[in-house]
C-alpha atoms as a PDB file:
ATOM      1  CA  UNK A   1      -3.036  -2.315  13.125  1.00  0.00           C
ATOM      2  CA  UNK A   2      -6.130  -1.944  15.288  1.00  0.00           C
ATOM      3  CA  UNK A   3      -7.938   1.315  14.754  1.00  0.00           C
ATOM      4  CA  UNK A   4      -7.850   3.825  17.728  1.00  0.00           C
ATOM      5  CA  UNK A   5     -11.288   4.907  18.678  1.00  0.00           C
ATOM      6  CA  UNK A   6     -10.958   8.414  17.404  1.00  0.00           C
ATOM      7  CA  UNK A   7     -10.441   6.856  14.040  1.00  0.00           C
ATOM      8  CA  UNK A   8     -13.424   4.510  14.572  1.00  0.00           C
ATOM      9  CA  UNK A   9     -15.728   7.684  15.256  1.00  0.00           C
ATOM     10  CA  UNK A  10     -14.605   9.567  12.710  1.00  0.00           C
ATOM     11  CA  UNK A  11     -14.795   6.602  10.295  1.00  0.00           C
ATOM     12  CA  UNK A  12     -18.674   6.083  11.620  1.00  0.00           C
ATOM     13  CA  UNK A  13     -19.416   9.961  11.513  1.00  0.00           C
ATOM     14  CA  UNK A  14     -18.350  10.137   7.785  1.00  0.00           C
ATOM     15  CA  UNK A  15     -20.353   6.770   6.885  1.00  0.00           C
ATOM     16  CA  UNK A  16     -23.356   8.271   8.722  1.00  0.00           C
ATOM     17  CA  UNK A  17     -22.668  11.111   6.729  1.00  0.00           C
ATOM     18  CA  UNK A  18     -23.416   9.535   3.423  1.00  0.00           C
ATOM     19  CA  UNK A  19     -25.625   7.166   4.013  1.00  0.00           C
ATOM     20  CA  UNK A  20     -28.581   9.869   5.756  1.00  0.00           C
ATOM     21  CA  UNK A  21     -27.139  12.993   3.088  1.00  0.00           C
ATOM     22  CA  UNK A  22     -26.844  11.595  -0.505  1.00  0.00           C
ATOM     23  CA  UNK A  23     -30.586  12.803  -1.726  1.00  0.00           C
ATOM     24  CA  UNK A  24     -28.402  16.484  -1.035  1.00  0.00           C
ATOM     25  CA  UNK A  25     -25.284  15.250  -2.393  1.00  0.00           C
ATOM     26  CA  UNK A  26     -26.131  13.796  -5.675  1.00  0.00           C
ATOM     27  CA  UNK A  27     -23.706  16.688  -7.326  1.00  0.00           C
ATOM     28  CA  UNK A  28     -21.538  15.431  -5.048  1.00  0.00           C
ATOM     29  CA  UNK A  29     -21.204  11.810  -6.278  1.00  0.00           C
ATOM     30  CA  UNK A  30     -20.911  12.880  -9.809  1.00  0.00           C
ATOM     31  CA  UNK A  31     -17.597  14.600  -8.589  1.00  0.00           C
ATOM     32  CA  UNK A  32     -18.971  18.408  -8.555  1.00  0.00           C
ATOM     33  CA  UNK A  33     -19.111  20.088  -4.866  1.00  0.00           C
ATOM     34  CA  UNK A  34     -21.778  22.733  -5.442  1.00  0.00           C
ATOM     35  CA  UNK A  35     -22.696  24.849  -2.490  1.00  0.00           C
ATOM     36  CA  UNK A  36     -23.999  27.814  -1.660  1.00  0.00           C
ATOM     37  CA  UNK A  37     -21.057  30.792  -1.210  1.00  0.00           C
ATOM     38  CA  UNK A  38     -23.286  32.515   1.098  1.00  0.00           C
ATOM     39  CA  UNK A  39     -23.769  29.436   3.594  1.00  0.00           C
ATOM     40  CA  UNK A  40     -21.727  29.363   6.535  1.00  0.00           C
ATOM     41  CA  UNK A  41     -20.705  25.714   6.785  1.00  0.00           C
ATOM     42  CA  UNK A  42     -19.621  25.296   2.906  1.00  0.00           C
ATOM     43  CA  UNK A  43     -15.893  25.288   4.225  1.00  0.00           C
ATOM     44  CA  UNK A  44     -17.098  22.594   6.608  1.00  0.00           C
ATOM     45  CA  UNK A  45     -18.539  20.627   4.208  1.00  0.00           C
ATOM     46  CA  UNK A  46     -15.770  20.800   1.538  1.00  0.00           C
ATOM     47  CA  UNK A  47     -13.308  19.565   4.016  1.00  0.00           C
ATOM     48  CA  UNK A  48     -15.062  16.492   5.110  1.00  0.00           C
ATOM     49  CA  UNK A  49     -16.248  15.840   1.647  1.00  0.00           C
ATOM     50  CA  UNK A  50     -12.565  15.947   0.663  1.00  0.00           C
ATOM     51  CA  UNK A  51     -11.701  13.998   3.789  1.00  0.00           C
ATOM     52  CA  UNK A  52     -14.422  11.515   2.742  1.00  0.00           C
ATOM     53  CA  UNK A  53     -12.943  11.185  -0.814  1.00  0.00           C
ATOM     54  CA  UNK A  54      -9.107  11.167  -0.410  1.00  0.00           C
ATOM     55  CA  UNK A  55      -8.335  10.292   3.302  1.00  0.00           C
ATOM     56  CA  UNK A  56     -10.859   7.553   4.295  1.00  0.00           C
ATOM     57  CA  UNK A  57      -9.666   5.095   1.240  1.00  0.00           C
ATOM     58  CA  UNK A  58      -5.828   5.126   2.653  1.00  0.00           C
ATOM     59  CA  UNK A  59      -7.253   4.115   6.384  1.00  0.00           C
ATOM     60  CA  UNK A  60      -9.370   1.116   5.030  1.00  0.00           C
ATOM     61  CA  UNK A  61      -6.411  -0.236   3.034  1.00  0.00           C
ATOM     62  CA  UNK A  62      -4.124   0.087   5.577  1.00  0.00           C
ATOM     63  CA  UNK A  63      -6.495  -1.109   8.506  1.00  0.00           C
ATOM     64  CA  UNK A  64      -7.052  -4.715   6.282  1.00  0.00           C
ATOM     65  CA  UNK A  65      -3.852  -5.547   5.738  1.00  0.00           C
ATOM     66  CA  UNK A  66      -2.924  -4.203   9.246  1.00  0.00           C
ATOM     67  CA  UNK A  67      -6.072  -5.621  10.959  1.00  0.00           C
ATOM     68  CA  UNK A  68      -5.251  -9.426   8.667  1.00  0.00           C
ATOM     69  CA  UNK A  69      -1.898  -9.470   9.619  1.00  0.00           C
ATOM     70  CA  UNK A  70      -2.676  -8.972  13.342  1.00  0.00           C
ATOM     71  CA  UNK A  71      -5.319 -11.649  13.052  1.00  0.00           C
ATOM     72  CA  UNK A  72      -3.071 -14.363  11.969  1.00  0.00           C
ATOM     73  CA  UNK A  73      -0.118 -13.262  14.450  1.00  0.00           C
ATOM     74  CA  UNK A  74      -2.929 -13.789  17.192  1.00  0.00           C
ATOM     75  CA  UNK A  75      -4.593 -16.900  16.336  1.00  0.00           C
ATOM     76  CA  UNK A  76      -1.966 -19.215  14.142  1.00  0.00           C
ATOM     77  CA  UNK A  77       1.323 -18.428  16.517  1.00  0.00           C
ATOM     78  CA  UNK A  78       1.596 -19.533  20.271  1.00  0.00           C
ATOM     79  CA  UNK A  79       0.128 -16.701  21.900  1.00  0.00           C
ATOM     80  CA  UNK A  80      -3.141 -17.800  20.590  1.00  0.00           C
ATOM     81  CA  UNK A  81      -3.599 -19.433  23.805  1.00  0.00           C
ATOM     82  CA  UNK A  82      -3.450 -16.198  25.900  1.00  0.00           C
ATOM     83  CA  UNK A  83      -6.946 -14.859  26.879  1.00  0.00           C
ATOM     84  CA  UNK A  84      -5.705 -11.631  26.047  1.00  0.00           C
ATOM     85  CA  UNK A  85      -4.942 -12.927  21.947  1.00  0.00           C
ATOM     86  CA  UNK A  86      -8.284 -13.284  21.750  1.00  0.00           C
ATOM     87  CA  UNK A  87      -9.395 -10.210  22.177  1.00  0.00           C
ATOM     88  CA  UNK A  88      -7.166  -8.938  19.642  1.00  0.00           C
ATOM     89  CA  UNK A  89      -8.071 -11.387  17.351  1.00  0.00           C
ATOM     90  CA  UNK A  90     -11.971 -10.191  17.774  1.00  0.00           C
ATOM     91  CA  UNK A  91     -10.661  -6.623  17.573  1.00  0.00           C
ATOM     92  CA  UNK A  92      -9.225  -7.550  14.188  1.00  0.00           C
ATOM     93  CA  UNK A  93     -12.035  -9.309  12.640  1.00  0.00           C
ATOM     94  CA  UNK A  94     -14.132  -6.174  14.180  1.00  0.00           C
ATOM     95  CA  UNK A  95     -12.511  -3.481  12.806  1.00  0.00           C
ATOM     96  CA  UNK A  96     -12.219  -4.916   9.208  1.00  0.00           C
ATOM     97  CA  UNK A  97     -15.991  -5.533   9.502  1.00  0.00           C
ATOM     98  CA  UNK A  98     -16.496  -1.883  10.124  1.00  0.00           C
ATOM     99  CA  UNK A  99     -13.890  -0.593   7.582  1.00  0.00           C
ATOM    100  CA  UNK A 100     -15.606  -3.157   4.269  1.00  0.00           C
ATOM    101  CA  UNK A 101     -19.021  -1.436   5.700  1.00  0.00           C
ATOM    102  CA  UNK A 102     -17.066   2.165   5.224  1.00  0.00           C
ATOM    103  CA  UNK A 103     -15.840   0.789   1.979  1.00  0.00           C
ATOM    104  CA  UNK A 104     -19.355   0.184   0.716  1.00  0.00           C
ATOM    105  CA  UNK A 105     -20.692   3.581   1.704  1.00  0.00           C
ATOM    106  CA  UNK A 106     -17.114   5.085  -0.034  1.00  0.00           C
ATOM    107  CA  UNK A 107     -18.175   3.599  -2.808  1.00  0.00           C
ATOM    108  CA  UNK A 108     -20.981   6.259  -3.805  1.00  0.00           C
ATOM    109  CA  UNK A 109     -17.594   8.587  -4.356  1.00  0.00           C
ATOM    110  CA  UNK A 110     -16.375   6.715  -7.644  1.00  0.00           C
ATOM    111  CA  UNK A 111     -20.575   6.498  -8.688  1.00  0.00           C
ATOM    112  CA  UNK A 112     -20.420   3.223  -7.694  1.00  0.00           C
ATOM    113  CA  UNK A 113     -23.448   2.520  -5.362  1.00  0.00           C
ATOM    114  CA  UNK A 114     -24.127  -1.430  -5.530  1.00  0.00           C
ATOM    115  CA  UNK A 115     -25.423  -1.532  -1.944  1.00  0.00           C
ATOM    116  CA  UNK A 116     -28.855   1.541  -2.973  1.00  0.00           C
ATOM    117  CA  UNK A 117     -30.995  -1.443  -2.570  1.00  0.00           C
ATOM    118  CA  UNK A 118     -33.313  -2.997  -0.459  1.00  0.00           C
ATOM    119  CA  UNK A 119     -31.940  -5.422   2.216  1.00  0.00           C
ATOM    120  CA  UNK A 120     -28.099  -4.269   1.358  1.00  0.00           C
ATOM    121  CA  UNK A 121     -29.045  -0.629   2.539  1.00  0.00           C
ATOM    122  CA  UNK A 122     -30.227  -1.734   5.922  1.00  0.00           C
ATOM    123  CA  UNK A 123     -27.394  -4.381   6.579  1.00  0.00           C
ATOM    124  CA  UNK A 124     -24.709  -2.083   5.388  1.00  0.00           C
ATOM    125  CA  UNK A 125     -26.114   0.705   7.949  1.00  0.00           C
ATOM    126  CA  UNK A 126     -26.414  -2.268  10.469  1.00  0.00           C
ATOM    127  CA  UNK A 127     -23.548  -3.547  10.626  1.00  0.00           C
ATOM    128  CA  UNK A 128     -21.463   0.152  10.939  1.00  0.00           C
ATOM    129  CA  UNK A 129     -23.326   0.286  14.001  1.00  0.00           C
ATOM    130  CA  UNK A 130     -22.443  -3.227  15.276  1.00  0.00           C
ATOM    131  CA  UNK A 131     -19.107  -3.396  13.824  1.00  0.00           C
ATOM    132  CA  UNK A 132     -18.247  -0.193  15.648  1.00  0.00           C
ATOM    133  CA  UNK A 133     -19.433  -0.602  18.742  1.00  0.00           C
ATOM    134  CA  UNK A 134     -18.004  -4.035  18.924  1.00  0.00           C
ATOM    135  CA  UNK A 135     -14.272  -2.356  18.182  1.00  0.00           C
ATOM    136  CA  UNK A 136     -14.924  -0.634  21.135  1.00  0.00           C
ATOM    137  CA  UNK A 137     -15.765  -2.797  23.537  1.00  0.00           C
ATOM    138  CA  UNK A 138     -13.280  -5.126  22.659  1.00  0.00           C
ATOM    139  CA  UNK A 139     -10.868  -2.375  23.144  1.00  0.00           C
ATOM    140  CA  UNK A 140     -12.486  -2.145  27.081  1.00  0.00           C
ATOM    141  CA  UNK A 141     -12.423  -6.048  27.355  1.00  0.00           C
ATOM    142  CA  UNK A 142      -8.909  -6.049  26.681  1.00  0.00           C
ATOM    143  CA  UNK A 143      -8.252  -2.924  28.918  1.00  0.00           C
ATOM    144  CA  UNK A 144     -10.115  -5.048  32.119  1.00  0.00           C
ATOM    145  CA  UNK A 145      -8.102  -8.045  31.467  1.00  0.00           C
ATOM    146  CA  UNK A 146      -4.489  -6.081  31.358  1.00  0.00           C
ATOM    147  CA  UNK A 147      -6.138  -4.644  34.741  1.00  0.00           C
ATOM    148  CA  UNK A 148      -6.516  -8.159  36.277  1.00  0.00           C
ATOM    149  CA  UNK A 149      -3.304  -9.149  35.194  1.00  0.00           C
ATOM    150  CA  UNK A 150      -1.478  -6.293  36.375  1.00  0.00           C
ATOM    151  CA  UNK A 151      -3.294  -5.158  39.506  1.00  0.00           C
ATOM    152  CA  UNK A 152      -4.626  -9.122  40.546  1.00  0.00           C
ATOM    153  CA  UNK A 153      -2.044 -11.225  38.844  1.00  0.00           C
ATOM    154  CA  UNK A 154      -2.497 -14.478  41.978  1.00  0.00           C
ATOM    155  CA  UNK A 155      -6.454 -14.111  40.378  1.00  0.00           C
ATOM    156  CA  UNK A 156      -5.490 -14.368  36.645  1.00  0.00           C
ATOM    157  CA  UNK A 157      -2.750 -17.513  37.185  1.00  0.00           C
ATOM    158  CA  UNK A 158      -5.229 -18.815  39.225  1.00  0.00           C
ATOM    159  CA  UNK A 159      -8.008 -19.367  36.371  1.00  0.00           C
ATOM    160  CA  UNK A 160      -9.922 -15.883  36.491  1.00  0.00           C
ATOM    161  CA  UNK A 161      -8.174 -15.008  32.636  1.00  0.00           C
ATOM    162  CA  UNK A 162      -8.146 -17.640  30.112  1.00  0.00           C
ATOM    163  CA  UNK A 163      -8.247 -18.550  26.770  1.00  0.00           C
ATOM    164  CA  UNK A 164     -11.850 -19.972  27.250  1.00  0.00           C
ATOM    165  CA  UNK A 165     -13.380 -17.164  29.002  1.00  0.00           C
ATOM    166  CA  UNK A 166     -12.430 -14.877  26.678  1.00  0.00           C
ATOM    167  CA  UNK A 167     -14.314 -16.420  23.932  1.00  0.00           C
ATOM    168  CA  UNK A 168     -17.514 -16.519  26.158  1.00  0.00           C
ATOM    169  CA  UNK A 169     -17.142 -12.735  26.517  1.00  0.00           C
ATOM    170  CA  UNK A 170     -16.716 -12.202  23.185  1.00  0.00           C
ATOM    171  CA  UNK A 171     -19.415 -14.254  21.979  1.00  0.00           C
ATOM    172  CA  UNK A 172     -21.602 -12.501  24.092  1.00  0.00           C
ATOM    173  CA  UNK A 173     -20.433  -9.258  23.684  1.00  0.00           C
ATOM    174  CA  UNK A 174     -21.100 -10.121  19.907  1.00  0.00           C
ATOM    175  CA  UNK A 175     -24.505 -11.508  20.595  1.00  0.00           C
ATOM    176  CA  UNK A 176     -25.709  -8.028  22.830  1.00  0.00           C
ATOM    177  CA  UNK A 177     -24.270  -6.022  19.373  1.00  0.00           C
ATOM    178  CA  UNK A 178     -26.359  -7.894  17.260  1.00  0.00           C
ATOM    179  CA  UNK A 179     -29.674  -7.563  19.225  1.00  0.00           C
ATOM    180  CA  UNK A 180     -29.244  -3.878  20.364  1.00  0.00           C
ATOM    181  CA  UNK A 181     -29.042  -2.661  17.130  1.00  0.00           C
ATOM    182  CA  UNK A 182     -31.376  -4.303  14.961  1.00  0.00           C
ATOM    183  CA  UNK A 183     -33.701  -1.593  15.182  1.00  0.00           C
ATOM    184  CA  UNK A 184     -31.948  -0.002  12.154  1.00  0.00           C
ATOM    185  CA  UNK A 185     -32.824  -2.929  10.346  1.00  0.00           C
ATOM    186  CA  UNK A 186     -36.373  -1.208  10.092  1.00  0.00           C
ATOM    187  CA  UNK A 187     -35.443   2.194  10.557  1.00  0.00           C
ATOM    188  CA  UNK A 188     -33.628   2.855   6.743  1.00  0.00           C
ATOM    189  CA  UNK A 189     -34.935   2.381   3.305  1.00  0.00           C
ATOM    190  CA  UNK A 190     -34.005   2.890  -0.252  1.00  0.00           C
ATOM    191  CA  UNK A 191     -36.192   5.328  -2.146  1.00  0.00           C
ATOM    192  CA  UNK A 192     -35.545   7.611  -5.489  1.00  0.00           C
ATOM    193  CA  UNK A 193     -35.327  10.996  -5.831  1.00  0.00           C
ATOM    194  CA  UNK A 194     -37.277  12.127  -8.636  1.00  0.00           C
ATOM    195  CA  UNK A 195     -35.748  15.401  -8.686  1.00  0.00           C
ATOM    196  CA  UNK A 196     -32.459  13.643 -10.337  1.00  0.00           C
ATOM    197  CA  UNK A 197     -28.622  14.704 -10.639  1.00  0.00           C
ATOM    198  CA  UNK A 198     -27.505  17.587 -12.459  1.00  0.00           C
ATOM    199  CA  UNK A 199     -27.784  15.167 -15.836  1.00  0.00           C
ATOM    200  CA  UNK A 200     -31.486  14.222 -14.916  1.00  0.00           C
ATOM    201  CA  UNK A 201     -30.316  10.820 -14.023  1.00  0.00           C
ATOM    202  CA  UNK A 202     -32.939   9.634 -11.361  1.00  0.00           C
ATOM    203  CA  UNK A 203     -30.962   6.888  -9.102  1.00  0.00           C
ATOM    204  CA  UNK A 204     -32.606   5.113  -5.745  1.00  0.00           C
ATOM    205  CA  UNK A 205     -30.436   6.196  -2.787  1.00  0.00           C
ATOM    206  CA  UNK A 206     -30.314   4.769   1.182  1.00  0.00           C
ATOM    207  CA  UNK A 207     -31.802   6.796   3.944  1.00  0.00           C
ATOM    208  CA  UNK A 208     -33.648   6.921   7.350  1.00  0.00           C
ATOM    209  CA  UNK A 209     -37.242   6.373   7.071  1.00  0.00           C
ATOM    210  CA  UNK A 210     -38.939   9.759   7.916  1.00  0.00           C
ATOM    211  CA  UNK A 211     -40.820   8.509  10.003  1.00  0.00           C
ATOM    212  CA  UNK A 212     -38.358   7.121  12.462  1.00  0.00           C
ATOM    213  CA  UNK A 213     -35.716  10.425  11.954  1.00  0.00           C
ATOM    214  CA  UNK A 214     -36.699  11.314  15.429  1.00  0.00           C
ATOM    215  CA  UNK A 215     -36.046   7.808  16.662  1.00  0.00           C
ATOM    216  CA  UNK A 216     -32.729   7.622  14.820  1.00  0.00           C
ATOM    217  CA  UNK A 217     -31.640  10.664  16.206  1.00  0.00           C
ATOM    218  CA  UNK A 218     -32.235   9.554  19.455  1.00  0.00           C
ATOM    219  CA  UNK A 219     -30.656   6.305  19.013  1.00  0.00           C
ATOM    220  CA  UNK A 220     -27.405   8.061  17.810  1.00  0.00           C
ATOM    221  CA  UNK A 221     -27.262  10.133  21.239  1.00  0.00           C
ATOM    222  CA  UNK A 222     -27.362   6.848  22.597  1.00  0.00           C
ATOM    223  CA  UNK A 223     -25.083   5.213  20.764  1.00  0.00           C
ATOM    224  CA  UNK A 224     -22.331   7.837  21.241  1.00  0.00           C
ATOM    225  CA  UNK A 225     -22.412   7.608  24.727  1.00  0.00           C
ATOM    226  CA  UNK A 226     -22.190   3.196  24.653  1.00  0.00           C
ATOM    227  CA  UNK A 227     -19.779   3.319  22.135  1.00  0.00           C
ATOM    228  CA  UNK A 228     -17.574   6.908  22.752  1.00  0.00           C
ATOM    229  CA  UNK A 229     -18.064   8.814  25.945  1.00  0.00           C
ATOM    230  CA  UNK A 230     -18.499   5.900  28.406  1.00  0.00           C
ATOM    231  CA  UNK A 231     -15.736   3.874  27.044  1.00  0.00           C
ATOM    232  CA  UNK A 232     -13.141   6.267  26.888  1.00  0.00           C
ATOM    233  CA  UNK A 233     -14.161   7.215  30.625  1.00  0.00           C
ATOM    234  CA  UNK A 234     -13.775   3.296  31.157  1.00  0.00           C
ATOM    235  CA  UNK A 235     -10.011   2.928  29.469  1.00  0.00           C
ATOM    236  CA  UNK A 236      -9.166   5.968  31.207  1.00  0.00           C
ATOM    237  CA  UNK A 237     -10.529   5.309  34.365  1.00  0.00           C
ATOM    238  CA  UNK A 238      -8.421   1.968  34.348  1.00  0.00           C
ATOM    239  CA  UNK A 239      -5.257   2.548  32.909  1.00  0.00           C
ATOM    240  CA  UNK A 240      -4.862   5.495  35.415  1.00  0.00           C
ATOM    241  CA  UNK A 241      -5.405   2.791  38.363  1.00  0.00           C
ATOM    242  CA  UNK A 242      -2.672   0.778  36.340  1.00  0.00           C
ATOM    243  CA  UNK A 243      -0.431   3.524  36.450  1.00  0.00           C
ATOM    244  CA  UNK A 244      -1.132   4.173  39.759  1.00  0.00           C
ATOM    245  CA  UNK A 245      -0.331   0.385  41.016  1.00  0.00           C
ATOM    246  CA  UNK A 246       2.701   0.102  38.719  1.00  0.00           C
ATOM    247  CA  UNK A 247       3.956   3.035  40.602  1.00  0.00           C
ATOM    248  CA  UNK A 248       3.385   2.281  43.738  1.00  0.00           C
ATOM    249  CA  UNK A 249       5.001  -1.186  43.428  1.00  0.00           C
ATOM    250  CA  UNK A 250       7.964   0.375  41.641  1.00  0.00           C
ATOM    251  CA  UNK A 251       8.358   2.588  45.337  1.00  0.00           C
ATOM    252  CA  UNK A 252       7.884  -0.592  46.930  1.00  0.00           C
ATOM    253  CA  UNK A 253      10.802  -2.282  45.185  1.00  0.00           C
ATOM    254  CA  UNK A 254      12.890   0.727  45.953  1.00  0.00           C
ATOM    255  CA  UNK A 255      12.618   0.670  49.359  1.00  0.00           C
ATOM    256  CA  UNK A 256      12.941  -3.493  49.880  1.00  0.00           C
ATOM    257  CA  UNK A 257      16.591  -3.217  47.559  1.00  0.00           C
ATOM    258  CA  UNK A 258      17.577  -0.032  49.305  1.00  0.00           C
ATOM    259  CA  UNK A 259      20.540  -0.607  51.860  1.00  0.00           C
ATOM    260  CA  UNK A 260      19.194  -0.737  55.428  1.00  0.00           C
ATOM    261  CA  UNK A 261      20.612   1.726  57.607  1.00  0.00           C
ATOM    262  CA  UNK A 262      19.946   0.003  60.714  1.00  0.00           C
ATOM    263  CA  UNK A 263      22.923   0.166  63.445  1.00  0.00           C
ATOM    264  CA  UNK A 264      23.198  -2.453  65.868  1.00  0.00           C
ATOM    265  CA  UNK A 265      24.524  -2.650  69.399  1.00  0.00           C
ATOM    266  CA  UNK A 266      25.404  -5.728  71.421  1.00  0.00           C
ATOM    267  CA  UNK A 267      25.594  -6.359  74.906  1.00  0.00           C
ATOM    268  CA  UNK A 268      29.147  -7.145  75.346  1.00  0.00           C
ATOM    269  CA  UNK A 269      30.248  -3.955  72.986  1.00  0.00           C
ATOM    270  CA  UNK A 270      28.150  -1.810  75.036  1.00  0.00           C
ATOM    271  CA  UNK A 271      28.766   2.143  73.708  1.00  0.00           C
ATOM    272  CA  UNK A 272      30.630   0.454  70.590  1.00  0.00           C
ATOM    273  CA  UNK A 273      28.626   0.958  67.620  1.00  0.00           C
ATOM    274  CA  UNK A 274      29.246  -1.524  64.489  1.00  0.00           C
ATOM    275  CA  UNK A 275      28.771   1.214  61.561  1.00  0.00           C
ATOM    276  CA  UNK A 276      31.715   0.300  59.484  1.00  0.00           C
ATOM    277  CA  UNK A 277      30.341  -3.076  58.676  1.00  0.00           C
ATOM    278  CA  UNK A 278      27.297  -4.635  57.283  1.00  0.00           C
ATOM    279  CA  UNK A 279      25.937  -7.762  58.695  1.00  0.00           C
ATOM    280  CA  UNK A 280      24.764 -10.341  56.343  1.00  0.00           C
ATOM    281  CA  UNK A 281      21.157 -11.889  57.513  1.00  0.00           C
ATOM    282  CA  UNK A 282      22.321 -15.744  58.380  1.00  0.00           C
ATOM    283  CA  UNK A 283      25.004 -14.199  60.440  1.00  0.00           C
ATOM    284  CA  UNK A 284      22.719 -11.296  62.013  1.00  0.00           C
ATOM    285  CA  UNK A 285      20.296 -13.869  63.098  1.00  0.00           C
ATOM    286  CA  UNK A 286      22.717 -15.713  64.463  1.00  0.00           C
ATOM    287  CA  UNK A 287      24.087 -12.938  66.895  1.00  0.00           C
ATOM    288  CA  UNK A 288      20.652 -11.957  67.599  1.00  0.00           C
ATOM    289  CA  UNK A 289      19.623 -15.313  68.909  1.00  0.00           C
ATOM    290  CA  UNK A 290      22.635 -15.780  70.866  1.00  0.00           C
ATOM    291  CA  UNK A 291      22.479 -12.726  72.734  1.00  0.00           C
ATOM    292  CA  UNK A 292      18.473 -13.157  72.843  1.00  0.00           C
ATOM    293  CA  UNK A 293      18.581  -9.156  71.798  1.00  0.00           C
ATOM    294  CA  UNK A 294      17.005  -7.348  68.585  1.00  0.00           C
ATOM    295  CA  UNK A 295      18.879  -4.836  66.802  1.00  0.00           C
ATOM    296  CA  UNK A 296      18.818  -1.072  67.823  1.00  0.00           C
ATOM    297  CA  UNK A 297      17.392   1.595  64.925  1.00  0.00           C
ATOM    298  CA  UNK A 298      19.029   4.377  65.331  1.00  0.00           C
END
């Protein structure tokens, strides 16, 4: 099963979520939910908290298994040498990246935060960003090579979509991931708040570095229009020109199998009209050529 992209961002928003808010959620982790009655967003807040505890665990277990399953279908069957297997495959292996880097952050639900430490704090926030924006743009690779295939299908017999390529774009497309986003390598750290949990327990906990919060924030605009808006505007964009094609050809095919209506007239059965009888094309060409005449369209 590979994850739609609304289930990617929402994934993303909710590891985000934990990973910048836990120094304000330490009740939170210990299984309490104490906000203030007076503050507008505590409905908000209790329903992704909830959503956090109880809905995101069901979508990681179901994406592995889905996500594994998919990734053997596409790379140990025969359709592993299709360009467009490939893709899929990459998809897999991307999305289960992103959903053990969700696990990780979940983790901090059940008080179990293994990755509060230096060097596993940065890599987990890391790789959500790479992770997800690599599920994406798989998505978009695959979306351009259905395009080709459907709207140029001479090109993609001819060499333009295969097996080979496809790993080069990958590759690459993994390779740009890993670069772009290394600034949040720098740009989190683990620190501990000394003001403690309701129990005085004083526990380190991942964040953004103050000093880069405006950078970060920044970054995330950024990021949501790579890896959400222009995307989406991308698979849209396309799959409406594949519609478009697909329906134009399907007219097309309608009007080459639909019954010509065309009347013809001969010399010698001048003001005799043969509309009673259909002509087969060897014979029609043979009547035309004799009488050195084309047919008349009435």
């Amino acid at each position: 099963m590979n994850m739609s992209q609304s289930t990617v961002a929402m994934m993303e928003f909710g590891a985000i979520f934990r990973l910048t808010s836990t120094a304000n959620s330490s009740n939170a982790t210990a299984g309490i939910v104490d906000f203030d009655a007076d503050d507008d967003r505590t409905l908000m807040r209790w329903v992704v908290y909830n959503m956090d505890l109880y809905l995101v665990p069901v979508i990681i277990v179901v994406g592995v298994v889905g996500n594994g399953i998919s990734f053997c279908v596409f790379l140990l069957t025969p359709i592993r040498l299709l360009s467009s297997s490939v893709y899929l495959a990459a998809l897999s292996v991307s999305d289960n990246g992103f959903l053990f880097c969700v696990f990780g952050g979940w983790l901090v639900n059940v008080d179990v935060s293994f990755y509060q430490h230096q060097g596993l704090c940065q890599t987990f926030i890391y790789l959500t960003y790479v992770f997800g924006f690599l599920s994406v743009w798989y998505v978009v690779c695959f979306t351009v090579e259905r395009y080709i295939a459907v709207c140029f299908p001479f090109r993609r017999r001819s060499g333009m979509c295969t097996a080979r390529r496809a790993k080069i774009v990958v590759s690459l497309m993994a390779v740009f991931a890993l670069l772009a986003y290394n600034p949040m390598l720098w740009a989190s750290t683990v620190t501990v708040d000394e003001s403690g949990d309701v129990d005085g327990n004083v526990e380190p906990f991942c964040h953004i570095v103050p000093q880069h919060q405006s950078l970060v924030e920044v970054f995330n605009y950024v990021d949501t229009v790579v890896t959400l808006i222009l995307p989406s505007a991308i698979i849209i964009i396309i799959n409406t020109m594949i519609v478009h094609h697909l329906v134009r050809l399907h007219n097309r095919s309608k009007e080459v199998s639909r019954p010509s209506r065309t009347l013809t007239a001969y010399p010698p059965f001048r003001g005799v009209v043969c509309a009673g009888k259909w002509l087969s094309n060897p014979i029609e060409r043979w009547i035309e050529h004799y009488y050195a005449v084309s047919p008349v369209q009435f």
